[in-house]
C-alpha atoms as a PDB file:
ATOM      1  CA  UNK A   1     -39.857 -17.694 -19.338  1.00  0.00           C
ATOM      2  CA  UNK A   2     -41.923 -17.259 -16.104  1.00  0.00           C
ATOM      3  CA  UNK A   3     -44.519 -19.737 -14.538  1.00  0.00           C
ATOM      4  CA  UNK A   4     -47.613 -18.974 -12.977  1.00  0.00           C
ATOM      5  CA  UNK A   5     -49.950 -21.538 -11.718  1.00  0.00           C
ATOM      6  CA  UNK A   6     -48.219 -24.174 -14.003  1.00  0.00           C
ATOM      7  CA  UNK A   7     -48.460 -21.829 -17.291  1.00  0.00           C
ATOM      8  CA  UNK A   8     -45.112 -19.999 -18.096  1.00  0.00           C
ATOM      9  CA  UNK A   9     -45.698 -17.707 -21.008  1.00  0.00           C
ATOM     10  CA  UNK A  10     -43.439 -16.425 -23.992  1.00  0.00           C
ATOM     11  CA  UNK A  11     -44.053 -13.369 -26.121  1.00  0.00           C
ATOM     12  CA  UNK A  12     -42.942 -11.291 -29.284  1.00  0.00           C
ATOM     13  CA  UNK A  13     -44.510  -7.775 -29.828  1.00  0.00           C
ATOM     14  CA  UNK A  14     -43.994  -5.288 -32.929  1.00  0.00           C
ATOM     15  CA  UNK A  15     -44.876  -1.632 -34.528  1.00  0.00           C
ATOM     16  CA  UNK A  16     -44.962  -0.270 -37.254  1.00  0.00           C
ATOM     17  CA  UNK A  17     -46.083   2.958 -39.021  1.00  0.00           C
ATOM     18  CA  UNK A  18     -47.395   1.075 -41.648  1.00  0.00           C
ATOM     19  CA  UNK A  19     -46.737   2.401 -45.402  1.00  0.00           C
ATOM     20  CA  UNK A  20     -48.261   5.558 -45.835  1.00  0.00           C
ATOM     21  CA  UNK A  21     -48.391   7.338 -42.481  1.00  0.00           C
ATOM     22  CA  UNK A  22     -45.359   9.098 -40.955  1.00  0.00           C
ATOM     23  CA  UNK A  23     -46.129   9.453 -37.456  1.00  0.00           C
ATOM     24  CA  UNK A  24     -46.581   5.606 -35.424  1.00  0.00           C
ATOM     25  CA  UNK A  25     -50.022   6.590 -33.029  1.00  0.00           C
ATOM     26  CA  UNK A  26     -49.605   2.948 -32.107  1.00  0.00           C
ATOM     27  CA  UNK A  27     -47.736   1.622 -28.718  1.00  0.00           C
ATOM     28  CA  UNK A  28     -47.630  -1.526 -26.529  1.00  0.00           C
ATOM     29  CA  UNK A  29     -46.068  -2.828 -23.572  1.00  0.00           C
ATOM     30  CA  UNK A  30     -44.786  -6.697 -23.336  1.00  0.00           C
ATOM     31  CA  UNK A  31     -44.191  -7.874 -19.703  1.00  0.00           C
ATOM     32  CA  UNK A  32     -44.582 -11.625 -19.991  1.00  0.00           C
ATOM     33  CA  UNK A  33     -42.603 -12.245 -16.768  1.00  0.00           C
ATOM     34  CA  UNK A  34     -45.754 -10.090 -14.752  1.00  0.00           C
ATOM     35  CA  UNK A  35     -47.777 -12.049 -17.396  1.00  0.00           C
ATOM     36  CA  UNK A  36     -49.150  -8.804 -18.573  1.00  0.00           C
ATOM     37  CA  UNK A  37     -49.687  -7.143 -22.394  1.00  0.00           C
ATOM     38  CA  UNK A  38     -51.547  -4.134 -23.913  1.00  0.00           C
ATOM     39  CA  UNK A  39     -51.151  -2.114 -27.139  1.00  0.00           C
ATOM     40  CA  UNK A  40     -52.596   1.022 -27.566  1.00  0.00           C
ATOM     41  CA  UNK A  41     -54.313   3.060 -30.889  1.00  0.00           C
ATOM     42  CA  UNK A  42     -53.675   6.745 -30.355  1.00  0.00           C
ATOM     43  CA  UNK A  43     -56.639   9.041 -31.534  1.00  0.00           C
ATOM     44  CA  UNK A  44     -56.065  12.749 -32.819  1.00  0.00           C
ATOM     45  CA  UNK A  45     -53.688  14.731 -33.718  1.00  0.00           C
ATOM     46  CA  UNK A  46     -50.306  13.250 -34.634  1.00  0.00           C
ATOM     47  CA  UNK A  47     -48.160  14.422 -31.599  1.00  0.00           C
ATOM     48  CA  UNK A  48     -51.544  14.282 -29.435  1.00  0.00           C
ATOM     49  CA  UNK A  49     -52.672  10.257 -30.708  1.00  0.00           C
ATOM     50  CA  UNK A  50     -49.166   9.229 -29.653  1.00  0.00           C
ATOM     51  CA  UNK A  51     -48.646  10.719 -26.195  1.00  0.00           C
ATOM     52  CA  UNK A  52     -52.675   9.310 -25.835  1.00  0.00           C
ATOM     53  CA  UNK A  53     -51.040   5.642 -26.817  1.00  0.00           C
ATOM     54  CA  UNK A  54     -47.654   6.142 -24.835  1.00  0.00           C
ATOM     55  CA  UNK A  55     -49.483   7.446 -21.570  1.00  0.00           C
ATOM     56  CA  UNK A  56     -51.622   3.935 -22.146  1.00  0.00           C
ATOM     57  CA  UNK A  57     -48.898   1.908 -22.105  1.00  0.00           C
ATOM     58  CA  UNK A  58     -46.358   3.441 -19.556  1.00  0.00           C
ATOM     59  CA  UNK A  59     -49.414   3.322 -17.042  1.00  0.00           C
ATOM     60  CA  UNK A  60     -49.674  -0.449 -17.371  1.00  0.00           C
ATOM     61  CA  UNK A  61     -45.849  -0.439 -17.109  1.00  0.00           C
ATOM     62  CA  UNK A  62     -45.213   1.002 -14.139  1.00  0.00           C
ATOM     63  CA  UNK A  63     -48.420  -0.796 -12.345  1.00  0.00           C
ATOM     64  CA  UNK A  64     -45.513  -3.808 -13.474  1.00  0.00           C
ATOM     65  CA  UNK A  65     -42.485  -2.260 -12.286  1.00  0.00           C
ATOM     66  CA  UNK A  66     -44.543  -1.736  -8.349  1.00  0.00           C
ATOM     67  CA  UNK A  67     -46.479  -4.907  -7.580  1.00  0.00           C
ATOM     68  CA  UNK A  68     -49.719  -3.832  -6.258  1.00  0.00           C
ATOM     69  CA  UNK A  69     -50.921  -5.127  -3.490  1.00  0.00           C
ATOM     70  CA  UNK A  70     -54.191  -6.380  -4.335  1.00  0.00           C
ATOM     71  CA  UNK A  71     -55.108  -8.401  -7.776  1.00  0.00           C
ATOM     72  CA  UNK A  72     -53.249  -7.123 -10.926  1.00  0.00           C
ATOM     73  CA  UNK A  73     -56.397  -7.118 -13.612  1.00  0.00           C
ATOM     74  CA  UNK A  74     -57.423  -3.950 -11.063  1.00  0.00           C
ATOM     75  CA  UNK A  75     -54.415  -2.388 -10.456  1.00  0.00           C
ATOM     76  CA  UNK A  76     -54.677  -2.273 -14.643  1.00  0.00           C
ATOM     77  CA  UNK A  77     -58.021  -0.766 -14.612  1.00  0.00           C
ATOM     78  CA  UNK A  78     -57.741   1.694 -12.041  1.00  0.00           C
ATOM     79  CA  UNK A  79     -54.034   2.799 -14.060  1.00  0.00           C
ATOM     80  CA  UNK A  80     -56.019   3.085 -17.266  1.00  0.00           C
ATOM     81  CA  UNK A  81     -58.901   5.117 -15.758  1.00  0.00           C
ATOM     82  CA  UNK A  82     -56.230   7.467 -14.173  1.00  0.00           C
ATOM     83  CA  UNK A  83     -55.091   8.189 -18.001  1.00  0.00           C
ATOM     84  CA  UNK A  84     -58.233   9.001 -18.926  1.00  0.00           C
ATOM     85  CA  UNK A  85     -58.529  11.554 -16.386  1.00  0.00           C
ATOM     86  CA  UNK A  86     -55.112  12.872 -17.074  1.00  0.00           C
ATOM     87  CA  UNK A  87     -56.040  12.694 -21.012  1.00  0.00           C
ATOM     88  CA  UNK A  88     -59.590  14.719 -20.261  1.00  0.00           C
ATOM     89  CA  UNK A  89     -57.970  17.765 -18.544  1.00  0.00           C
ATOM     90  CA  UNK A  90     -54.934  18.160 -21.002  1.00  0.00           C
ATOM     91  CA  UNK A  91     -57.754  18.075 -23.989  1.00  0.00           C
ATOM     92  CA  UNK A  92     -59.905  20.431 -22.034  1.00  0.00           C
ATOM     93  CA  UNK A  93     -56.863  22.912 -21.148  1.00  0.00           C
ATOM     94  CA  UNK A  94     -55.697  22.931 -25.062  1.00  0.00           C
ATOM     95  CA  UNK A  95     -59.405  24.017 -25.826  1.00  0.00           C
ATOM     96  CA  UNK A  96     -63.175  23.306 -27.271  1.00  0.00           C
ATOM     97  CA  UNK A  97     -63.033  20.510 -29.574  1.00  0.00           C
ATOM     98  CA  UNK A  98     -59.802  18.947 -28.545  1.00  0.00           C
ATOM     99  CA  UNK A  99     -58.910  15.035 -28.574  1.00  0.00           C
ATOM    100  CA  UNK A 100     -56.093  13.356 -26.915  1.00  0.00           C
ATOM    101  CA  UNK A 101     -57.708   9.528 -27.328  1.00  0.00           C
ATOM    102  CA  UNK A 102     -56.323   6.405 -27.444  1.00  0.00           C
ATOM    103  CA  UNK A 103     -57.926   2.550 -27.374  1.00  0.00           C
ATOM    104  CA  UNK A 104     -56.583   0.176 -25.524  1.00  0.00           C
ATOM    105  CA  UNK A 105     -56.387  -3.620 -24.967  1.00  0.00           C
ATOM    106  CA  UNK A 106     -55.194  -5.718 -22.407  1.00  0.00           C
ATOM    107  CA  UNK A 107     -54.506  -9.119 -21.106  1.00  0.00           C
ATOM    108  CA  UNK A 108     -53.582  -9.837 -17.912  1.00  0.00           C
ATOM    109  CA  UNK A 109     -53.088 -13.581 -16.668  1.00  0.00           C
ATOM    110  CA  UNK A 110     -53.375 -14.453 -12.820  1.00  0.00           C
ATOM    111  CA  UNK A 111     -53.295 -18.017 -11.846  1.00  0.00           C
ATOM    112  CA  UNK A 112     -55.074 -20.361 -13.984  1.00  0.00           C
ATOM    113  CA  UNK A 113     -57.269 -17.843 -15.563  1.00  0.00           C
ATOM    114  CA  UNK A 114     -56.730 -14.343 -18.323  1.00  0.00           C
ATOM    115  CA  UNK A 115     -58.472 -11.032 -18.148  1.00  0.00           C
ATOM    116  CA  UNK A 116     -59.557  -9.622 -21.183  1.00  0.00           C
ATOM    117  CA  UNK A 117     -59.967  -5.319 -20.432  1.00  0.00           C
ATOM    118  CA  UNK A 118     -60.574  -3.106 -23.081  1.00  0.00           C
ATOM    119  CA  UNK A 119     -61.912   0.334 -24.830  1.00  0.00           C
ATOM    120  CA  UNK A 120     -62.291   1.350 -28.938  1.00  0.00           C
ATOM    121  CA  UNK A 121     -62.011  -1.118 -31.205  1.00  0.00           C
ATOM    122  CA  UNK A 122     -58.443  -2.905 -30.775  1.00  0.00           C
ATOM    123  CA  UNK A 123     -58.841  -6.301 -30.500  1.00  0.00           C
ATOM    124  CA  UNK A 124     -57.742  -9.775 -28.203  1.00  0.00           C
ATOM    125  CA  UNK A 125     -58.013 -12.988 -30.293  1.00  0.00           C
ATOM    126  CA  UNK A 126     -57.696 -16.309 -28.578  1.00  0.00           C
ATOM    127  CA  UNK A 127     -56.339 -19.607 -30.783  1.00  0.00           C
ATOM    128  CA  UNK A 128     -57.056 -22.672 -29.229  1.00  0.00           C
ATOM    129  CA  UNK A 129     -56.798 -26.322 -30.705  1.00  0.00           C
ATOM    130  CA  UNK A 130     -56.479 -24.736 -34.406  1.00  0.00           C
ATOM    131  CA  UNK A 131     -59.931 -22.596 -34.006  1.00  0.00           C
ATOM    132  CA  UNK A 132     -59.564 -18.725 -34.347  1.00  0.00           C
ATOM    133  CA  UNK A 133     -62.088 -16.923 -31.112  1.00  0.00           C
ATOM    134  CA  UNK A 134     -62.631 -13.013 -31.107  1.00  0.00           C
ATOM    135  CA  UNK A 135     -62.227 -12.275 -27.519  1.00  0.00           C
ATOM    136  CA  UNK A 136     -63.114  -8.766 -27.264  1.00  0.00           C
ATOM    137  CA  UNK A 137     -66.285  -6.867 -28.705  1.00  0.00           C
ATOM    138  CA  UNK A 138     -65.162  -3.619 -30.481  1.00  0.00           C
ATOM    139  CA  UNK A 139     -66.377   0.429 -29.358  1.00  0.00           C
ATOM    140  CA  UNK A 140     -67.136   0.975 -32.698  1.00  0.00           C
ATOM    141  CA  UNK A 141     -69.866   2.567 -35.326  1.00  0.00           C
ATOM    142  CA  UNK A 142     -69.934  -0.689 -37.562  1.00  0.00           C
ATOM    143  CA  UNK A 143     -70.199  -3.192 -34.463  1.00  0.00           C
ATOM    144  CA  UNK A 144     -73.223  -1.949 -33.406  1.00  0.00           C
ATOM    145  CA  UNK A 145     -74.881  -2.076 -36.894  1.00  0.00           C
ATOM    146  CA  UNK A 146     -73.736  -5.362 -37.223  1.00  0.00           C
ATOM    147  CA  UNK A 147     -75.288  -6.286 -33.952  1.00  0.00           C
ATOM    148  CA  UNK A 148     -78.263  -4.703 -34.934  1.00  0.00           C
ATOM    149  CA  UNK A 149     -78.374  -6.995 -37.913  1.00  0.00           C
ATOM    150  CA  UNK A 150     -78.010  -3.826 -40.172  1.00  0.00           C
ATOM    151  CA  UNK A 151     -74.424  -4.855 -41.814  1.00  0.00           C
ATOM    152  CA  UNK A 152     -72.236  -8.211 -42.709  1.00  0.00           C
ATOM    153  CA  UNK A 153     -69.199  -8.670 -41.352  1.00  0.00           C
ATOM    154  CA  UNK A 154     -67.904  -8.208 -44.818  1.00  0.00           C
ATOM    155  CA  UNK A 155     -69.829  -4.931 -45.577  1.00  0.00           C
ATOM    156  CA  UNK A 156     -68.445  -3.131 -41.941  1.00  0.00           C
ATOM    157  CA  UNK A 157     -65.110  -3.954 -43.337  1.00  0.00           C
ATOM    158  CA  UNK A 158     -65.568  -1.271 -46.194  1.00  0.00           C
ATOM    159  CA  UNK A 159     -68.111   0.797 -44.820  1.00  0.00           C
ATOM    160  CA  UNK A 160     -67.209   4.483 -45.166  1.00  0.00           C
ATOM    161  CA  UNK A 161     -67.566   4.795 -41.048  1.00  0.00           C
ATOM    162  CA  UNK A 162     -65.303   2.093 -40.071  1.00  0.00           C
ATOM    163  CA  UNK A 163     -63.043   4.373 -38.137  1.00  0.00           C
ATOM    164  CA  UNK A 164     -65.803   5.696 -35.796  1.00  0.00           C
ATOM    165  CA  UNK A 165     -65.402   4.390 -31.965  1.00  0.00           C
ATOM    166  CA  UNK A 166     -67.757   4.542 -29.632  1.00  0.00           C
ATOM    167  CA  UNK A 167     -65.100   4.432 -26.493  1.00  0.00           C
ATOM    168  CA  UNK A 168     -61.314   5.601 -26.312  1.00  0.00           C
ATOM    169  CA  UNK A 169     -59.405   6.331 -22.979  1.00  0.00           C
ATOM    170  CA  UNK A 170     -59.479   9.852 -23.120  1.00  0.00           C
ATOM    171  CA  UNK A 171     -62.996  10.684 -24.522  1.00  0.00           C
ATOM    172  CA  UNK A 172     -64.806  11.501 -22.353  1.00  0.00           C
ATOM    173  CA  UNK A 173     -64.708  12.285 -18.680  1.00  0.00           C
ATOM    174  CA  UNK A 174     -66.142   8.642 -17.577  1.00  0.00           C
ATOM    175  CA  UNK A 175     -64.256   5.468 -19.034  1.00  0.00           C
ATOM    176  CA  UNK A 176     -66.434   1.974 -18.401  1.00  0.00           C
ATOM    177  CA  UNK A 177     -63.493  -0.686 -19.630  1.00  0.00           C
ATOM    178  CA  UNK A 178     -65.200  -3.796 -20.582  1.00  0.00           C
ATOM    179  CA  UNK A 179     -63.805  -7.084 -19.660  1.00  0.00           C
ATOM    180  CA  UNK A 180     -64.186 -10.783 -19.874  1.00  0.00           C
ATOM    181  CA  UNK A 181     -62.683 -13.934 -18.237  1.00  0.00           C
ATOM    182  CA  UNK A 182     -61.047 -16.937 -20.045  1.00  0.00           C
ATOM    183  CA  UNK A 183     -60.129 -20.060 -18.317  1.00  0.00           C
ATOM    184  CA  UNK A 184     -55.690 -20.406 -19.432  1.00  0.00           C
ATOM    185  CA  UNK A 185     -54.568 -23.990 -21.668  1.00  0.00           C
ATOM    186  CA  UNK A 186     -51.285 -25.122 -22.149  1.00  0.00           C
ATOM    187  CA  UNK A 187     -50.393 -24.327 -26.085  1.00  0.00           C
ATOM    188  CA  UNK A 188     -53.006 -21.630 -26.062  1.00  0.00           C
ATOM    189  CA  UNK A 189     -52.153 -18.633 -28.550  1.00  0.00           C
ATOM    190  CA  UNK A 190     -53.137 -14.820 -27.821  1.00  0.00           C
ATOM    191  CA  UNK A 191     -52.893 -11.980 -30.382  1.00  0.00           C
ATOM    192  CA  UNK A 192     -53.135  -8.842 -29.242  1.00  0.00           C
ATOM    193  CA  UNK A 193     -53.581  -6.034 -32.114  1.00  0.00           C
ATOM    194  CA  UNK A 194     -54.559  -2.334 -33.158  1.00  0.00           C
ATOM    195  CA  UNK A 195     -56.955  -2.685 -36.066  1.00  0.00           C
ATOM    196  CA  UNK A 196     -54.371  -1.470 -38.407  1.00  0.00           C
ATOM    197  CA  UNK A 197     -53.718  -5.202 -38.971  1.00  0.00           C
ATOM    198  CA  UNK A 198     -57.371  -6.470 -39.074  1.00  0.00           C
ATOM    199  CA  UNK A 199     -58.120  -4.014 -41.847  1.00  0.00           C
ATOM    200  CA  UNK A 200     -55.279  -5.891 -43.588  1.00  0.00           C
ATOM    201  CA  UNK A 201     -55.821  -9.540 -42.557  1.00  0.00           C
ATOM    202  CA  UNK A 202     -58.682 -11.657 -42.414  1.00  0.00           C
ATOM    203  CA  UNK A 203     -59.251 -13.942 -39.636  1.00  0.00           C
ATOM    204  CA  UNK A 204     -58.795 -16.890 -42.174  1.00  0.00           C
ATOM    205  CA  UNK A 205     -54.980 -15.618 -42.739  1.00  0.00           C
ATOM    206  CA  UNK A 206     -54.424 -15.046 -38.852  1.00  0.00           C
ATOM    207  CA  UNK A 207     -55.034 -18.376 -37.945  1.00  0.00           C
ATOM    208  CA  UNK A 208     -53.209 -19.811 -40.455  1.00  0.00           C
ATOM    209  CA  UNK A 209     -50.541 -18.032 -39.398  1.00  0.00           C
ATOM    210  CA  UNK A 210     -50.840 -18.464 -35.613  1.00  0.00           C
ATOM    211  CA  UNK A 211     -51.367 -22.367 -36.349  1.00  0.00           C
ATOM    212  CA  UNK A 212     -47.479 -23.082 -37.185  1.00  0.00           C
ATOM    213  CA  UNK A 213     -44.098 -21.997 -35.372  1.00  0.00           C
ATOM    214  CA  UNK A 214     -43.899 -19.880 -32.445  1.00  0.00           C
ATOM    215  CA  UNK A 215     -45.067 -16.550 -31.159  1.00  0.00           C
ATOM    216  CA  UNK A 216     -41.566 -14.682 -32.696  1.00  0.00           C
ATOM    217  CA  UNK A 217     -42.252 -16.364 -35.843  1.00  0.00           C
ATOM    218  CA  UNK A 218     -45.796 -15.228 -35.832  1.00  0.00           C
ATOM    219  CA  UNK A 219     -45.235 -11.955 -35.106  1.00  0.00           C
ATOM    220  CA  UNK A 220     -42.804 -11.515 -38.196  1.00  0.00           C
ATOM    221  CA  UNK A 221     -44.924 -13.155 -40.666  1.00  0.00           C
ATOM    222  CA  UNK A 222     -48.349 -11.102 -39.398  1.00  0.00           C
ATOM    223  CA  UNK A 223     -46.199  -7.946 -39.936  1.00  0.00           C
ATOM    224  CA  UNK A 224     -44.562  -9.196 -42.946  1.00  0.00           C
ATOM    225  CA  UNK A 225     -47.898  -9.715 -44.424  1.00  0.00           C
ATOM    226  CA  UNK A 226     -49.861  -6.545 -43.700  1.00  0.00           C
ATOM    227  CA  UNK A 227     -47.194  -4.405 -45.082  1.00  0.00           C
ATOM    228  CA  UNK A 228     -47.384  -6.241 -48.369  1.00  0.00           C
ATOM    229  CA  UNK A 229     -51.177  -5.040 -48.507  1.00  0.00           C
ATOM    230  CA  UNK A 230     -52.499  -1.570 -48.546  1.00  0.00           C
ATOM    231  CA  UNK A 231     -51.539  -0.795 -45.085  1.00  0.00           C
ATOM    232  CA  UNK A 232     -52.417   2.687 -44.540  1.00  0.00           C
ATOM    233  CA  UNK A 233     -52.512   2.462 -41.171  1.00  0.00           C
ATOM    234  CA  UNK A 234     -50.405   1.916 -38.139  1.00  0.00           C
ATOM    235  CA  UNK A 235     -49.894  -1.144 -36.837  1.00  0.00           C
ATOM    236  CA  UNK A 236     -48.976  -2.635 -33.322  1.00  0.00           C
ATOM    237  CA  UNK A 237     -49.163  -6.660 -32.332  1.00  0.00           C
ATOM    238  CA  UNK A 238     -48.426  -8.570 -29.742  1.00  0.00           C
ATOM    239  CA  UNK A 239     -48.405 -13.101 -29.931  1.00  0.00           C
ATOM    240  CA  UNK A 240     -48.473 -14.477 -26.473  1.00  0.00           C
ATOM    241  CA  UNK A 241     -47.718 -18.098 -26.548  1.00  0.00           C
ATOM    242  CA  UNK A 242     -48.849 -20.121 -23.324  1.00  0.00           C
ATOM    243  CA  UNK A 243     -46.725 -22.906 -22.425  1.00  0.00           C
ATOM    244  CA  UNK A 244     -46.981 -25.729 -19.296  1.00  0.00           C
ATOM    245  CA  UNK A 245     -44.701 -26.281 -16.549  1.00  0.00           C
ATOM    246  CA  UNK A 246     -42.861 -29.724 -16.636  1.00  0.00           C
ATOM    247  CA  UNK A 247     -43.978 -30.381 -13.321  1.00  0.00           C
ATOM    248  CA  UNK A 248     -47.717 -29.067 -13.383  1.00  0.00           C
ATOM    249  CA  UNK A 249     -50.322 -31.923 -14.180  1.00  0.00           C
ATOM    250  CA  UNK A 250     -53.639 -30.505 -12.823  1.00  0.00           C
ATOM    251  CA  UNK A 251     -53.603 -28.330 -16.017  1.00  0.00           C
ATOM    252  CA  UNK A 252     -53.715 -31.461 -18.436  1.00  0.00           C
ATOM    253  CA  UNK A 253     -56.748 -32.574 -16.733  1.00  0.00           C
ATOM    254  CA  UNK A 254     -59.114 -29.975 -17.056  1.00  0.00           C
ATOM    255  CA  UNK A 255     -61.695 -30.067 -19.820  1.00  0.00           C
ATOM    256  CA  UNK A 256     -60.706 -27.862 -22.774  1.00  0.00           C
ATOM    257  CA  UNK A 257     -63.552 -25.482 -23.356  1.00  0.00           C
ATOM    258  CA  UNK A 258     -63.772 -23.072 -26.489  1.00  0.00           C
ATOM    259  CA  UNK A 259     -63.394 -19.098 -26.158  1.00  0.00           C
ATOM    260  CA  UNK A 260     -66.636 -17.710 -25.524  1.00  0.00           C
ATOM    261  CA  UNK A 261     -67.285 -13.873 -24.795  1.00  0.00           C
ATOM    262  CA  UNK A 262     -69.027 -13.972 -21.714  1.00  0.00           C
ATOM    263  CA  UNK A 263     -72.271 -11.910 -21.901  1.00  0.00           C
END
């Protein structure tokens, strides 16, 4: 259980192909010790959607495994750009009309703060004194008619273009990664998840989940509960539990604010 900055973190991370699929397109990496997570969504064909997920997550890997020298949250970015240059030119050398995609979140903790980087429409949630917070925004079709005021919440869920992003690593030859800031809390919860389980669970059932036991715990019992649904998809989670240091008491004294998605 490592400690940064008076936070030392704990994690439990899961796959699954889900019940109707053969091929998992999903991936993540759990590093909690380099206070580091991502999961991945491959997009394409079967072999091509999961080396487009693996590549994801064995670049954020081995940015862990080599400390960079400067701040982590870019030595991320700059890894997951690389992909999608490496992702671009396999496509193209295939041929016209080839896709070797995958979304992407990640979180990335340094000192008292979490980055928030990500492209397509996996998602970050934050859980903070019992109250459920989208972190990220997703790449998607439906997002930006809900934005536009043109769909509910509830009618994006079952709209017949759900599955349409708008960004992948791998799409196209430029990648802009968006990413927010959030100030870190002792007892703060983080999910990390491909949308294969938010097309199962609503946000309700997450944080009723997330609001007892640990991050193990959670994991199982999000799992556990998407694959007694529909679940047609993959799926791939991640539940970061922050904890404080013994000795830390700066953290205790700082106003608790609410997750907000920075504009």
């Amino acid at each position: 259980m490592p400690e940064s900055s008076g936070f030392i973190f704990k994690s439990a991370a899961t796959t699954h192909p889900g019940r109707v699929r053969a091929v998992n397109q999903d991936a993540f990496v759990e590093l909690p010790q380099q206070g580091l997570w991502a999961v991945a969504d491959g997009v394409g064909g079967h072999q091509q959607g999961e080396a487009a997920s693996q590549a994801v997550v064995d670049a954020v890997a081995e940015i862990a495994s080599a400390p960079p020298t400067g701040p982590l949250v870019e030595a991320v970015r700059q890894g997951i750009l690389g992909v999608n240059r490496e992702l671009v030119q396999r496509a193209h050398a295939i041929g016209s009309g080839t896709l070797i995609a995958s979304t992407v979140v990640a979180l990335v903790a340094e000192a008292s703060r979490c980055v928030c980087l990500w492209a397509g429409d996996s998602r970050i949630y934050g859980f903070r004194e019992g109250q459920l917070a989208r972190l990220t925004r997703d790449h998607s079709h439906v997002e930006h008619l809900v934005e536009q005021g043109v769909l509910s919440r509830e009618e994006a869920l079952h709209h017949p273009e759900a599955n349409i992003i708008l960004r992948a690593v791998g799409r196209e030859d430029s990648l802009e990664l968006d990413a927010a800031v959030y100030d870190l809390y002792a007892q703060d919860k983080f999910l990390l998840c491909t949308d294969g389980l938010t097309k199962e669970l609503s946000d309700d059932e997450i944080a009723a989940i997330l609001a007892q036991g640990d991050c193990q715990a959670n994991c199982e019992q999000l799992l556990e509960l998407a694959l007694s649904r529909t679940c047609a998809d993959n799926l791939a989670l991640i539940v970061v539990d922050v904890c404080q240091a013994l000795d830390d008491t700066t953290i205790t004294q700082r106003r608790r604010r609410p997750h907000v998605i920075p504009d």
